[in-house]
Protein backbone atom coordinates (compact mmCIF):
# COMPACT_ATOMS: atom_id res chain seq x y z
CA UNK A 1 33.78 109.37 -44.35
CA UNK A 2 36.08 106.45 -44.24
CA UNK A 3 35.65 103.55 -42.20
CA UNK A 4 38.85 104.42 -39.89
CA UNK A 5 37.51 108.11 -39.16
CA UNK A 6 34.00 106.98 -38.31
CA UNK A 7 35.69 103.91 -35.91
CA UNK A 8 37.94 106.80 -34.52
CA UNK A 9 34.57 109.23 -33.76
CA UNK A 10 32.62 105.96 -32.57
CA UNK A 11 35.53 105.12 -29.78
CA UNK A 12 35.82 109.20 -29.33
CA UNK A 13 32.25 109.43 -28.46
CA UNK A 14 32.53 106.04 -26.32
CA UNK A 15 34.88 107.89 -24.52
CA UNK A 16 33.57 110.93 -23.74
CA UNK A 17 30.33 109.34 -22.64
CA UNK A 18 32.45 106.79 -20.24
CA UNK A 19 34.47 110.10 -18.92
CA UNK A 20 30.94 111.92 -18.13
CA UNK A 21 29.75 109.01 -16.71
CA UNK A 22 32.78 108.43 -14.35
CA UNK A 23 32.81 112.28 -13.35
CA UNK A 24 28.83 112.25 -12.70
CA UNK A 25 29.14 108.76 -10.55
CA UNK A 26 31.77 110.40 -8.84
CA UNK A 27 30.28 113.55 -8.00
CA UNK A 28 27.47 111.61 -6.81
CA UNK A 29 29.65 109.35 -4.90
CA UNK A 30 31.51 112.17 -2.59
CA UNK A 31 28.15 114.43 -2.26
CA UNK A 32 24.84 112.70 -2.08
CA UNK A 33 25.78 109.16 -1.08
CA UNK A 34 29.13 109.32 0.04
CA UNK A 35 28.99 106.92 3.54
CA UNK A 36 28.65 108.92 6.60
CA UNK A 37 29.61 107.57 9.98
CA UNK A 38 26.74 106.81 12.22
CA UNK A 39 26.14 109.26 15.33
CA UNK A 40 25.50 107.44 18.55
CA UNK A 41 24.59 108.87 22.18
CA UNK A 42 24.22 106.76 25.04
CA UNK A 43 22.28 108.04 28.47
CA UNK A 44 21.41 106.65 31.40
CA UNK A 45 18.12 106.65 31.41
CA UNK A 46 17.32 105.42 35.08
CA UNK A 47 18.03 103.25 37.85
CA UNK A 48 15.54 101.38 39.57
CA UNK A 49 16.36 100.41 43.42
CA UNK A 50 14.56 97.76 45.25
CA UNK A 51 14.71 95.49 48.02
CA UNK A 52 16.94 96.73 50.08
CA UNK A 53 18.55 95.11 53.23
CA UNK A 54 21.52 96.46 55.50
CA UNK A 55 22.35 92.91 57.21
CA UNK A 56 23.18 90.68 55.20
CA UNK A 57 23.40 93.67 52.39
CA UNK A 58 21.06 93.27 49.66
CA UNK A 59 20.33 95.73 47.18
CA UNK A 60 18.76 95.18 44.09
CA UNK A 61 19.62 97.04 41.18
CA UNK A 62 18.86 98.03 37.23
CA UNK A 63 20.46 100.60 35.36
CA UNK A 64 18.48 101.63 32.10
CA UNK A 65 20.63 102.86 29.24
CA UNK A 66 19.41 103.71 26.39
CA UNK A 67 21.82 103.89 22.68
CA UNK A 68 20.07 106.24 19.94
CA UNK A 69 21.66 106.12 16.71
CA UNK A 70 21.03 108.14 13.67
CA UNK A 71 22.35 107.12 10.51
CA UNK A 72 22.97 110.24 7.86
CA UNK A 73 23.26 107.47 5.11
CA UNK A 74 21.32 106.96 2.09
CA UNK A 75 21.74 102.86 2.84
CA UNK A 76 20.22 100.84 5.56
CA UNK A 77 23.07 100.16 8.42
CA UNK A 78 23.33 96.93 9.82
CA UNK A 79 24.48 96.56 13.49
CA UNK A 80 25.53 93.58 15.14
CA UNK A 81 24.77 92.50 18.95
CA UNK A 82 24.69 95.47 21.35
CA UNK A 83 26.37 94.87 24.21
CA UNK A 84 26.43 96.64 27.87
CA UNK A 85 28.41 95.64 30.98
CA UNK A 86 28.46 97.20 33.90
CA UNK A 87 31.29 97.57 35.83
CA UNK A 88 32.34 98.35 39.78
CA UNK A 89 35.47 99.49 40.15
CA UNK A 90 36.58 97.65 37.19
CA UNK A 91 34.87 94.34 38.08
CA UNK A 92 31.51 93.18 35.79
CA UNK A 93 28.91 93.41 37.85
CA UNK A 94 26.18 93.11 34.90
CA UNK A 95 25.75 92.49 31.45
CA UNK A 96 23.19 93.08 28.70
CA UNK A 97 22.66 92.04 25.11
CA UNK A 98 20.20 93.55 22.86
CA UNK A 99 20.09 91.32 19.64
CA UNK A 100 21.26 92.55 16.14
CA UNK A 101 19.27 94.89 13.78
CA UNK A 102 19.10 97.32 11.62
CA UNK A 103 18.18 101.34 11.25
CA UNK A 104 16.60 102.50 7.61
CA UNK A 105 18.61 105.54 5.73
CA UNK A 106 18.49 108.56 6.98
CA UNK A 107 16.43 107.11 10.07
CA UNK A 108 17.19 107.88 14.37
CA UNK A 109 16.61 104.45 16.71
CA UNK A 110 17.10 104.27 20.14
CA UNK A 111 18.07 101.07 21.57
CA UNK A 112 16.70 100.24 24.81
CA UNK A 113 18.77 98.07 27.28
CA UNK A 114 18.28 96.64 30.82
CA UNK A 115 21.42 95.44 32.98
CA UNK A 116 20.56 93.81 36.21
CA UNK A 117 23.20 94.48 38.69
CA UNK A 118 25.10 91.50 40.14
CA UNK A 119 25.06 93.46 44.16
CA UNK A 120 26.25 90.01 45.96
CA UNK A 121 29.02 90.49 43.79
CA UNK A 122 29.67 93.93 44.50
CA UNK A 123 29.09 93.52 48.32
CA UNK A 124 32.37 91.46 48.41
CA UNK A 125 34.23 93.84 47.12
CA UNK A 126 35.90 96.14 50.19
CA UNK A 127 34.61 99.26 48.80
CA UNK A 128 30.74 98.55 49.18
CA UNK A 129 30.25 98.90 52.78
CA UNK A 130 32.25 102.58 52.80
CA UNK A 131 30.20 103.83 49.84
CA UNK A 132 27.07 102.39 51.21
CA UNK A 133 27.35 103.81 54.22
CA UNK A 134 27.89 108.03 52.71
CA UNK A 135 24.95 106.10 50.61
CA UNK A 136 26.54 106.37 46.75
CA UNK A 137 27.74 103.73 44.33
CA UNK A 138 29.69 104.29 42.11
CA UNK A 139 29.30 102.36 38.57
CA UNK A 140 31.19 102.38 35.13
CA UNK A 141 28.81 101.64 31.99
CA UNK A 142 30.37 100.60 28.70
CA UNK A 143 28.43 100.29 25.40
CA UNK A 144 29.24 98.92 22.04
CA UNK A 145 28.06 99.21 18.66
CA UNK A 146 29.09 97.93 15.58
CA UNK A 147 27.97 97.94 12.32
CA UNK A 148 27.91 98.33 8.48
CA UNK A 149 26.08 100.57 5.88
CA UNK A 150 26.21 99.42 2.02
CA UNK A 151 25.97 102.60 -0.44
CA UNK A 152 24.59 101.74 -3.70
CA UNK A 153 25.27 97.96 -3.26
CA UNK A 154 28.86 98.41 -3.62
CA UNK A 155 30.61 100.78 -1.38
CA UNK A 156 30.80 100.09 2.03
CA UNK A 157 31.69 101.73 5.58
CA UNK A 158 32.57 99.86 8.36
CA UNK A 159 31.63 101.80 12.23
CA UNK A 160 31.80 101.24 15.81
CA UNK A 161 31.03 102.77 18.64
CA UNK A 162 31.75 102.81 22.41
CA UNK A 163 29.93 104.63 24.77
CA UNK A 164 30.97 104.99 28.59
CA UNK A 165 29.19 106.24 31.37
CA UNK A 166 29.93 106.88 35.07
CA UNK A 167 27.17 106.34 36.82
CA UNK A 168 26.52 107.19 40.69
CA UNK A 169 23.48 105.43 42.44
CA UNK A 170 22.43 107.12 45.31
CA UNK A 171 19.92 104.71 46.64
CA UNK A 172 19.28 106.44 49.88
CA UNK A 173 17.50 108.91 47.75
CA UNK A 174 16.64 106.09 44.77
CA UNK A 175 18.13 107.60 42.20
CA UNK A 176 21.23 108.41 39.92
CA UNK A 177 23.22 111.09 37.85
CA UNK A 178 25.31 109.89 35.00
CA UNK A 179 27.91 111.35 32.47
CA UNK A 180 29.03 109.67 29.10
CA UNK A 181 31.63 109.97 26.37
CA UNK A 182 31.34 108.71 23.24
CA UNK A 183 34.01 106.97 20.65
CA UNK A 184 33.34 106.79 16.94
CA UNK A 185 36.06 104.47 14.84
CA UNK A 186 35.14 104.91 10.93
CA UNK A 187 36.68 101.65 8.76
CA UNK A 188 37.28 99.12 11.36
């Protein structure tokens, strides 16, 4: 064999293996560890009600939410700062931060967190003393979640999450019902 047919097989071969490769890696790449988007579900958990005065109106109140996210991925994902405000009738009446962490692949957490309710603030409003007296309040909950999961060291997917929840407090009866909608946005 002459030296130009045997470089011609070599870089033949070199090919072939480097086409085999590429078609394994991405086989791999858009079955087994292609990046998922993370599923999140946020609920209500409780309400607790507690010192409660008509005149002047004090009411105490803490709304329990708790986030659970699963991650489908074969990577860790990273999330940053978790963030839930409460609103009344658009105004923040609350605000909690649960600090940054992370969920293992292929792994559920559920992220507990605690928002005190700011009820001075929502007693100056002119809708407290009408929805106090037929003895509901009603409250907006928004959570956020955002975060990053690194396949193989190399390919990334960006995700965040909003959850929002309408939330009515019945504190005659000390207790609440709750319904929530979640928003996934892949690459951000």
């Amino acid at each position: 064999m002459t030296r130009n047919k045997r470089a011609l097989l070599c870089c033949g071969v070199l090919v072939a293996v480097l086409v085999v490769l590429a078609v394994v890696f991405v086989a791999l790449y858009f079955t087994v560890f292609r990046p998922r988007s993370p599923r999140v579900v946020a609920t209500v958990v409780g309400t607790e009600i507690s010192a409660l005065n008509v005149f002047p109106p004090v009411l105490n109140i803490t709304v329990h939410v708790d986030v659970t996210v699963r991650n489908p991925n074969y990577a860790s994902f990273r999330y940053g700062d978790v963030v839930t405000a409460v609103r009344y009738h658009g105004d923040g009446v609350g605000e909690s931060v649960v600090p940054a962490g992370e969920i293992g692949a292929r792994a559920t957490e559920t992220i507990a967190a605690k928002v005190s309710v700011d009820t001075v603030r929502m007693a100056a409003t002119p809708y407290f003393l009408p929805e106090a007296a037929l003895g509901v309040l009603p409250l907006e909950t928004a959570t956020a979640v955002a975060g990053k999961a690194v396949v193989m060291g190399r390919f990334k997917i960006s995700a965040s999450s909003e959850v929002a929840c309408e939330v009515h407090v019945y504190w005659t009866r000390s207790n609440a019902t709750s319904e929530c909608t979640s928003t996934v946005h892949i690459g951000r």
